[in-house]
N, C-alpha and C. Protein backbone atom coordinates (compact mmCIF):
# COMPACT_ATOMS: atom_id res chain seq x y z
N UNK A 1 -36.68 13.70 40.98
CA UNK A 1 -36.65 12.75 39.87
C UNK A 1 -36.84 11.35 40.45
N UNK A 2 -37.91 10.71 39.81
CA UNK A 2 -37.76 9.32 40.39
C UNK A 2 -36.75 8.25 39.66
N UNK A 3 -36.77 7.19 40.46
CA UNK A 3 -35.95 5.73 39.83
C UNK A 3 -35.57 5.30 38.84
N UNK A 4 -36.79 5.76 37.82
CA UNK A 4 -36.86 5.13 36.62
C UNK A 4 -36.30 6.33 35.96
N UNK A 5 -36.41 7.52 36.03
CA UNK A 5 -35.81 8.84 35.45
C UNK A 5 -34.34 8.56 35.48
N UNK A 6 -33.63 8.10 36.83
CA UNK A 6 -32.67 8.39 37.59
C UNK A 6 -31.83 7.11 36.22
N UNK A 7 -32.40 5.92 36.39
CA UNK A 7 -31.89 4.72 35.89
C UNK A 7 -31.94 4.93 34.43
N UNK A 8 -32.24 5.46 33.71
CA UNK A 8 -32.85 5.73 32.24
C UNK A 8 -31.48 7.15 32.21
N UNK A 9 -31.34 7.91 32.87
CA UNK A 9 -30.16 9.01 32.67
C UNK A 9 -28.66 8.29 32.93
N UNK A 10 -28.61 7.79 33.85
CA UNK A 10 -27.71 6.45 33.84
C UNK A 10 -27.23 5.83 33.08
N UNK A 11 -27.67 5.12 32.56
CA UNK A 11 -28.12 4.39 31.44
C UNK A 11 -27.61 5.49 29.98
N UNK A 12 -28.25 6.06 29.59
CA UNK A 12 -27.60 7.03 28.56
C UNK A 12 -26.74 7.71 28.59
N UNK A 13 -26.08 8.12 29.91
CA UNK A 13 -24.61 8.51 30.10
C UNK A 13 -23.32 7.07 29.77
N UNK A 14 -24.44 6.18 30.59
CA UNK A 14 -23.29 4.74 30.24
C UNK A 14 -22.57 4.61 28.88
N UNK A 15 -24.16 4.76 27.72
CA UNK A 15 -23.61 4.71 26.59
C UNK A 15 -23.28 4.98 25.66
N UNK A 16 -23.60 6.88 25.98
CA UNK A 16 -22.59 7.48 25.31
C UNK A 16 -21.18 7.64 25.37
N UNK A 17 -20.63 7.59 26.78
CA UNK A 17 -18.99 7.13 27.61
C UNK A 17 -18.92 6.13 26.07
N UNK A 18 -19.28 4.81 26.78
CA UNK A 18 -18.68 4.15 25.56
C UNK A 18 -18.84 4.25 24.07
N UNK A 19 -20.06 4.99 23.58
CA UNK A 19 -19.66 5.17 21.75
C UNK A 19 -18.41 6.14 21.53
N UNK A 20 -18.00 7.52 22.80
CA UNK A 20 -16.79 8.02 22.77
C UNK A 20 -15.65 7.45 22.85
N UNK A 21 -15.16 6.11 23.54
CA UNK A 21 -14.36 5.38 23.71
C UNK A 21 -14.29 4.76 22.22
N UNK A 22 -15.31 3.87 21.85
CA UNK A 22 -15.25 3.07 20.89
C UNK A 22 -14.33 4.14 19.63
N UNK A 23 -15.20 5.24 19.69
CA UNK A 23 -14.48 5.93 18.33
C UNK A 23 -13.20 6.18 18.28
N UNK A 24 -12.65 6.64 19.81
CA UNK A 24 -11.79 7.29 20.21
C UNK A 24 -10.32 5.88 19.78
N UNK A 25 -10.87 4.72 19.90
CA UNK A 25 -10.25 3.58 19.30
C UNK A 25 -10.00 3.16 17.95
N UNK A 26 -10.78 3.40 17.85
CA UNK A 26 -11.15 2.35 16.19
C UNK A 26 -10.85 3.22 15.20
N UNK A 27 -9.79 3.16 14.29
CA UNK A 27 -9.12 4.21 13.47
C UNK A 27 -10.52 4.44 12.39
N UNK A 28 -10.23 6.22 12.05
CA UNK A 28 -11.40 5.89 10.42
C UNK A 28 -11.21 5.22 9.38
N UNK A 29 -12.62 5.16 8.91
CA UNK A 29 -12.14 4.52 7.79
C UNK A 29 -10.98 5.17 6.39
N UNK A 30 -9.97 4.53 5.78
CA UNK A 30 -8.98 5.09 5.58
C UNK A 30 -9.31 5.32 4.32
N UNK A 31 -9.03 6.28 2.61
CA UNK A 31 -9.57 5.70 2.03
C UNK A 31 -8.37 5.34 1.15
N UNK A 32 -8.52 4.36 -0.07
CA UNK A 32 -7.78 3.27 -0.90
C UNK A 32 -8.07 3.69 -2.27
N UNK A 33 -6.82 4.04 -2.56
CA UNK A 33 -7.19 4.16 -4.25
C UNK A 33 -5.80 2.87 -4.54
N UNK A 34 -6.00 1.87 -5.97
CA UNK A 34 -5.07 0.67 -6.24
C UNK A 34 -5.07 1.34 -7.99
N UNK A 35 -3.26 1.09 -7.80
CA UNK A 35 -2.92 1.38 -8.96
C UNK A 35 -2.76 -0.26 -9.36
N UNK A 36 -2.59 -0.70 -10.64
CA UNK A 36 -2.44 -1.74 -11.17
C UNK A 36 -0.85 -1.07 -11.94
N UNK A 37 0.23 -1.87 -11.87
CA UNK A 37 1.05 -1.39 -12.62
C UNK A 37 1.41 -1.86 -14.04
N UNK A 38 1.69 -1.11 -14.67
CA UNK A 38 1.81 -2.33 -16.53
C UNK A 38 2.76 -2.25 -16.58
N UNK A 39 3.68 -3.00 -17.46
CA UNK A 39 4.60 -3.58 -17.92
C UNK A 39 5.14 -2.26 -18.80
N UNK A 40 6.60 -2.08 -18.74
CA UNK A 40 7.46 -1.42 -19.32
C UNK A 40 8.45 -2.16 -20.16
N UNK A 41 9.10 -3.70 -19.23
CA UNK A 41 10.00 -4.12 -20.23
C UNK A 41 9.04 -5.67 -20.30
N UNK A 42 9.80 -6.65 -21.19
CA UNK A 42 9.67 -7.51 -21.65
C UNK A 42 9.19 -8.69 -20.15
N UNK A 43 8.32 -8.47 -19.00
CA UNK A 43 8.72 -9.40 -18.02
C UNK A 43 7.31 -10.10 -17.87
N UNK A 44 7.05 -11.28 -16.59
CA UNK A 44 5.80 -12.45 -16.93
C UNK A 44 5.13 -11.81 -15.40
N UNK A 45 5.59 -10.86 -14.38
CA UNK A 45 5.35 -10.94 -13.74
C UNK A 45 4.19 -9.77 -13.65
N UNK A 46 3.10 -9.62 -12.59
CA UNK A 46 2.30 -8.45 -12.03
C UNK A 46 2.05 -7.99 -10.91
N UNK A 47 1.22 -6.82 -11.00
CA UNK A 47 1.29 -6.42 -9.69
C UNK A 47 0.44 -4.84 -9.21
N UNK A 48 -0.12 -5.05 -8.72
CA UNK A 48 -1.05 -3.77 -8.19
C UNK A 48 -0.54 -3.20 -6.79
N UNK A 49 -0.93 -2.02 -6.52
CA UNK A 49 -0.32 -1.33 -4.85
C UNK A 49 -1.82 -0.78 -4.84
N UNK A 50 -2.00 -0.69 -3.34
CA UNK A 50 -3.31 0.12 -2.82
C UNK A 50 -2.49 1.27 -2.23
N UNK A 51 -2.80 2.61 -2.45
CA UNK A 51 -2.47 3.33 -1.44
C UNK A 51 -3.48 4.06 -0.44
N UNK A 52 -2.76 4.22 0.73
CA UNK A 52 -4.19 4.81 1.53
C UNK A 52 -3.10 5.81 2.30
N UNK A 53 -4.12 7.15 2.56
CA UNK A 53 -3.34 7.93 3.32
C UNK A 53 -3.48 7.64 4.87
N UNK A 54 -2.56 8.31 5.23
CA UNK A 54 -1.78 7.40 6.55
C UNK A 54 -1.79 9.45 7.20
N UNK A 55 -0.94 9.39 8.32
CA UNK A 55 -0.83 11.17 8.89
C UNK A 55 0.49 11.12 8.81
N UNK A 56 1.39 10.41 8.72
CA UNK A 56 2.87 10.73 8.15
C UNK A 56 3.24 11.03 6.60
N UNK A 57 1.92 10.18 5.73
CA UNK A 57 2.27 10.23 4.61
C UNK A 57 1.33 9.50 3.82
N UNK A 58 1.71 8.49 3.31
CA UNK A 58 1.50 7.34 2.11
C UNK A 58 1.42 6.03 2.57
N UNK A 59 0.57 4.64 2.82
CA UNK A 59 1.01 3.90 3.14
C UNK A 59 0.52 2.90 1.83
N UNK A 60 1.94 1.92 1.36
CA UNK A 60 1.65 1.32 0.03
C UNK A 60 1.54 -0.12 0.16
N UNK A 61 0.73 -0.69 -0.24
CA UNK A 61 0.07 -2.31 0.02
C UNK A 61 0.88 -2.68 -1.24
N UNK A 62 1.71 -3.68 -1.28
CA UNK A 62 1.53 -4.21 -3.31
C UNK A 62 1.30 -5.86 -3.05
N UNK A 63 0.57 -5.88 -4.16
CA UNK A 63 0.71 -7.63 -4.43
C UNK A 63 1.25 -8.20 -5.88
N UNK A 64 2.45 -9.01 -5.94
CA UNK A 64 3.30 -8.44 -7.52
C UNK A 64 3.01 -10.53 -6.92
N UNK A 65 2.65 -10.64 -8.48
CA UNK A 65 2.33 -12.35 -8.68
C UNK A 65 3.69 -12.64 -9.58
N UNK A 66 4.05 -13.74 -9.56
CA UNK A 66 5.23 -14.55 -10.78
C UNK A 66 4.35 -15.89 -11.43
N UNK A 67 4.33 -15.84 -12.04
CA UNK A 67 4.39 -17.75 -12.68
C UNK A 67 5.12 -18.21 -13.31
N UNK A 68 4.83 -19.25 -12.93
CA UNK A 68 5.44 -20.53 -12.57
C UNK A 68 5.82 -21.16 -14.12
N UNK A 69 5.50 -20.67 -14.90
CA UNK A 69 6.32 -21.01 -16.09
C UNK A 69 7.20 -19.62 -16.21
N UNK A 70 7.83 -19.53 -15.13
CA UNK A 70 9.13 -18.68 -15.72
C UNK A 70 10.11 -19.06 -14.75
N UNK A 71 9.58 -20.45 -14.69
CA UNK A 71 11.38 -21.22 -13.55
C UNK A 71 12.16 -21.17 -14.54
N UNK A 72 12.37 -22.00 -15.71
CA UNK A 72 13.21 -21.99 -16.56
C UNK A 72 14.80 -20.92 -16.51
N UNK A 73 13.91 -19.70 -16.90
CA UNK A 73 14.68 -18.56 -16.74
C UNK A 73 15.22 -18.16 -15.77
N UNK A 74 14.57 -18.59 -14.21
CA UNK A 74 15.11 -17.88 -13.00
C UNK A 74 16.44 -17.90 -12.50
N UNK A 75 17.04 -17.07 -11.88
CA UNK A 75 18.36 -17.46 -11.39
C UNK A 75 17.94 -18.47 -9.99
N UNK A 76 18.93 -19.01 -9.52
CA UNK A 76 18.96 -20.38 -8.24
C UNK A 76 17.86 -19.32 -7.33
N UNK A 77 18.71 -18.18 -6.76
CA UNK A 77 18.13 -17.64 -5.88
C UNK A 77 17.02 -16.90 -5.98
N UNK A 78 16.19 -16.89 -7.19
CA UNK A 78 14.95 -16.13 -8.05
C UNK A 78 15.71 -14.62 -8.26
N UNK A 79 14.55 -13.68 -8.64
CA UNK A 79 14.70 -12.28 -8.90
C UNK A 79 14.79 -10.83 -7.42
N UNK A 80 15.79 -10.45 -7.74
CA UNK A 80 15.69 -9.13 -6.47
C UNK A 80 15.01 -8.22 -7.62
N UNK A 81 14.34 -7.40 -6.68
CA UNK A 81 13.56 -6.00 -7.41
C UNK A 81 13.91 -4.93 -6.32
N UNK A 82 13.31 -4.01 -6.60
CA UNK A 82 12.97 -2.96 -5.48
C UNK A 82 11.95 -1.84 -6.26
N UNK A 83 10.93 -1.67 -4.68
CA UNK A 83 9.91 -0.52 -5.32
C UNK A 83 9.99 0.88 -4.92
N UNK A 84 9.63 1.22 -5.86
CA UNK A 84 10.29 2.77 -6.31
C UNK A 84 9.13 3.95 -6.63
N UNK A 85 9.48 4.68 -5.79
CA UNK A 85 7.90 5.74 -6.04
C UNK A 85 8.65 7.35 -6.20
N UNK A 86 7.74 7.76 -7.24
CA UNK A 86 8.63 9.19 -7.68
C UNK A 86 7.71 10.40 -7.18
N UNK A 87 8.01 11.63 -6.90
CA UNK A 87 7.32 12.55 -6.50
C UNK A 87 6.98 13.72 -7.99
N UNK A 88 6.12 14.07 -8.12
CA UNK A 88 5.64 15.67 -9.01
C UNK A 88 7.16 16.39 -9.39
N UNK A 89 8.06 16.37 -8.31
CA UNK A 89 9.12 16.98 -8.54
C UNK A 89 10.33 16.25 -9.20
N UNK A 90 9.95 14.93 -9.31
CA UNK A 90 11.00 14.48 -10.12
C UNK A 90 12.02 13.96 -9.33
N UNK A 91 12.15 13.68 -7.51
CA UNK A 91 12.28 13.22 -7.44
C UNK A 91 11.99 11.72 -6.51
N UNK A 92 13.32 10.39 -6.61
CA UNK A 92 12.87 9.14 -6.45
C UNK A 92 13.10 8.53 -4.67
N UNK A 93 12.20 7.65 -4.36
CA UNK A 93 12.91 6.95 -3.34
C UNK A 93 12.42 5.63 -3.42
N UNK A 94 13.55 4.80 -2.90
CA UNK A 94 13.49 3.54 -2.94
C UNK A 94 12.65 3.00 -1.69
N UNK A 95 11.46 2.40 -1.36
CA UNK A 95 10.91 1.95 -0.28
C UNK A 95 10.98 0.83 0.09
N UNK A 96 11.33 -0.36 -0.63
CA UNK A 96 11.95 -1.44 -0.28
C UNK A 96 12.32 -2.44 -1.45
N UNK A 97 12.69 -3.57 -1.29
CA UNK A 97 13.28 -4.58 -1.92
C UNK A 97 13.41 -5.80 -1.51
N UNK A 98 12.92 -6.37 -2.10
CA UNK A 98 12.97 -8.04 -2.24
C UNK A 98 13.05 -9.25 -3.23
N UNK A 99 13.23 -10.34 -2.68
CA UNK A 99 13.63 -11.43 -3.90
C UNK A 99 12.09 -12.12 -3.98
N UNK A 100 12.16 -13.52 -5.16
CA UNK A 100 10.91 -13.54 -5.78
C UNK A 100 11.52 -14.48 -6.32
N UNK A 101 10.35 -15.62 -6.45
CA UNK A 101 11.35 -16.85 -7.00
C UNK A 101 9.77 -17.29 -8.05
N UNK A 102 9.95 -18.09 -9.55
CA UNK A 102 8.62 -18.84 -10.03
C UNK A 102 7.61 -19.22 -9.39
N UNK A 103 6.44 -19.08 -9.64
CA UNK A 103 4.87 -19.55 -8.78
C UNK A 103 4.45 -18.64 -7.70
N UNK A 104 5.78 -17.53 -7.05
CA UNK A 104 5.41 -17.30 -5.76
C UNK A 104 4.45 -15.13 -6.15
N UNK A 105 4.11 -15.59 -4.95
CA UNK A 105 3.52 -14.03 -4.56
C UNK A 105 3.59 -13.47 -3.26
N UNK A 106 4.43 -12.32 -3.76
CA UNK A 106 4.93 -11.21 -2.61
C UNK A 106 3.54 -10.30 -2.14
N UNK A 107 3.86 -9.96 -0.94
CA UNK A 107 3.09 -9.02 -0.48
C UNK A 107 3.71 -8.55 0.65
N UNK A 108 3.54 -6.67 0.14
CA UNK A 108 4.82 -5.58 0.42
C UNK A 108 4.17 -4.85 1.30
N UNK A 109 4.61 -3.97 2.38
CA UNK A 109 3.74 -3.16 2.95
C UNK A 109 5.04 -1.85 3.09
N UNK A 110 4.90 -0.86 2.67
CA UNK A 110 5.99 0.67 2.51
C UNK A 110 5.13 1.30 2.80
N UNK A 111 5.70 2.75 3.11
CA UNK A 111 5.28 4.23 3.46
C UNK A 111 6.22 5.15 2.60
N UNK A 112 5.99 6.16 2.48
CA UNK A 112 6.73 7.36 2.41
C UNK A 112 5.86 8.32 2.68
N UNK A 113 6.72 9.62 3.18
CA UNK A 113 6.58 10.67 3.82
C UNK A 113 5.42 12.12 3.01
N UNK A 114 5.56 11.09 1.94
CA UNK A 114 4.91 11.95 0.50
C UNK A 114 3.38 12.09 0.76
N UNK A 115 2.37 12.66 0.31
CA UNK A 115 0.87 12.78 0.49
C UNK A 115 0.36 11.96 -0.73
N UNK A 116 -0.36 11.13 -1.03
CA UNK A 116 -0.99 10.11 -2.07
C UNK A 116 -0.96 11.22 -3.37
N UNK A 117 -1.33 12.28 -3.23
CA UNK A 117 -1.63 13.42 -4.52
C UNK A 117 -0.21 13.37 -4.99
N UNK A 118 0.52 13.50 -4.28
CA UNK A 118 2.07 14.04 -4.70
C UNK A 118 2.91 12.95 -5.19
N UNK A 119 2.29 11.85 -5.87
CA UNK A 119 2.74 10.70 -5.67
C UNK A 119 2.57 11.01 -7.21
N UNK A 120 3.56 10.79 -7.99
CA UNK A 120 3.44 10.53 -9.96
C UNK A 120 3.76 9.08 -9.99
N UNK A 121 4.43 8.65 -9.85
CA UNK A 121 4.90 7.34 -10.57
C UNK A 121 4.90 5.95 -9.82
N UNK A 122 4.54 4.77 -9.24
CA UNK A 122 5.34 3.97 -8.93
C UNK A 122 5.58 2.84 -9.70
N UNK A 123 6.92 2.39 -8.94
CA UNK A 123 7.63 1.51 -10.25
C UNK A 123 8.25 0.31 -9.16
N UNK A 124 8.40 -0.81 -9.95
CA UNK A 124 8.93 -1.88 -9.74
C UNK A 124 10.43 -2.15 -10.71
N UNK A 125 11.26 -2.04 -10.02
CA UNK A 125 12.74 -1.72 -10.79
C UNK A 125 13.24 -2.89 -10.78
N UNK A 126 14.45 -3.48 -11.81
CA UNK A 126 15.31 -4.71 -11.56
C UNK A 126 16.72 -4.37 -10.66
N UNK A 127 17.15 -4.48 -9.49
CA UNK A 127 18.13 -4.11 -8.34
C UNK A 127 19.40 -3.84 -9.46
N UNK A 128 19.54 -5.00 -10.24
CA UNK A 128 20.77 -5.02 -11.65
C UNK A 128 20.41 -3.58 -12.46
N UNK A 129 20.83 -3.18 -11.94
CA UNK A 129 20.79 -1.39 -13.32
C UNK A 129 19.42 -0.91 -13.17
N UNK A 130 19.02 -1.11 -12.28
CA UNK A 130 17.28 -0.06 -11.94
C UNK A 130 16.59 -0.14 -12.94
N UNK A 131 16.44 -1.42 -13.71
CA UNK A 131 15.40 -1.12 -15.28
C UNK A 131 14.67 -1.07 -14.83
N UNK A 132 13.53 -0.71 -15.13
CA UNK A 132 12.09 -0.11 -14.50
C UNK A 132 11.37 -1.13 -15.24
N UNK A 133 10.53 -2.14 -14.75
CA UNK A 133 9.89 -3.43 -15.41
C UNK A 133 8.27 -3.34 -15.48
N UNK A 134 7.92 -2.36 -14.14
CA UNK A 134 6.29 -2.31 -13.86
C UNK A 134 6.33 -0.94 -13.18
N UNK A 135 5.51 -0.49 -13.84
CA UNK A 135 5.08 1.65 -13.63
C UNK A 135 3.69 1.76 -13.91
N UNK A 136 3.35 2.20 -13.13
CA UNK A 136 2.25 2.95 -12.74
C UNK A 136 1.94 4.33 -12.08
N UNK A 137 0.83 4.67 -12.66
CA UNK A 137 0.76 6.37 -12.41
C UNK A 137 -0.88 6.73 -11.71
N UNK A 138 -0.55 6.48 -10.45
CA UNK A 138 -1.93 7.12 -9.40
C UNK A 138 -2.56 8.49 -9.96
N UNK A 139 -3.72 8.35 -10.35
CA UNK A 139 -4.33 9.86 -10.57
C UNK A 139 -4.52 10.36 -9.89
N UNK A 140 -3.89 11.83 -10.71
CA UNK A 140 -3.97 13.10 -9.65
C UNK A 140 -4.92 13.28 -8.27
N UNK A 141 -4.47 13.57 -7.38
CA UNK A 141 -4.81 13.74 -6.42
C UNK A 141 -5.24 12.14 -5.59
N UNK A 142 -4.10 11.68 -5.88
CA UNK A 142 -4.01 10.48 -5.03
C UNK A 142 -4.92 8.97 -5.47
């Protein structure tokens, strides 16, 4: 084999090594289905979740907006919530919780152990007596 054979096989071993590396890095692409959640009780606030499957489970993005014409009403320290995702079987787990004050916008990042399909409900609850304020329902199969 001459030089140029030799350098040219070289060469294409080089860069296949690295498109195996590169992949072997760079997670796939994941895919995203976004629920928008609606309103159950009387409240000013919104809020959508992306979910994307993850290999443990579920991983849940939300972005829940307030405005700013609802200082009036707020308590000093704004509103606690917590988000709440239900399974096919009926039942709940709480994935996290936080406060929220007029004008501002949260952005949540949760998991659960659940598969996106198995996912019926999620909800945005008031921490005061779990009223359920914002529910949404991911279609079947995630």
């Amino acid at each position: 084999m001459e030089w140029g054979g030799l350098l040219a096989a070289a060469a294409a071993a080089v860069i296949a090594i690295a498109l195996t590396a590169t992949s072997a890095f760079v997670p796939a692409t994941r895919s995203e289905h976004v629920v928008a959640l609606e309103p159950v009780a009387d409240v000013s606030l919104t809020a959508t979740v992306a979910l994307s499957e993850a290999a443990w489970g579920t991983r849940l993005e939300m972005v829940c907006r307030y405005p700013d014409d609802a200082a009036s009403e707020a308590p000093p320290e704004g509103w606690s919530y917590v988000l709440v995702v239900t399974a096919d079987d009926g039942t709940t787990s709480e994935l996290s919780t936080w406060r929220a004050r007029p004008g501002s916008t949260t952005r949540l990042d949760a998991g659960t152990a659940l598969d996106a399909g198995d996912i019926a409900a999620i909800e945005v609850r008031s921490i005061e007596g779990s009223r359920v304020l914002l529910r949404g329902e991911p279609a079947p199969g995630g």
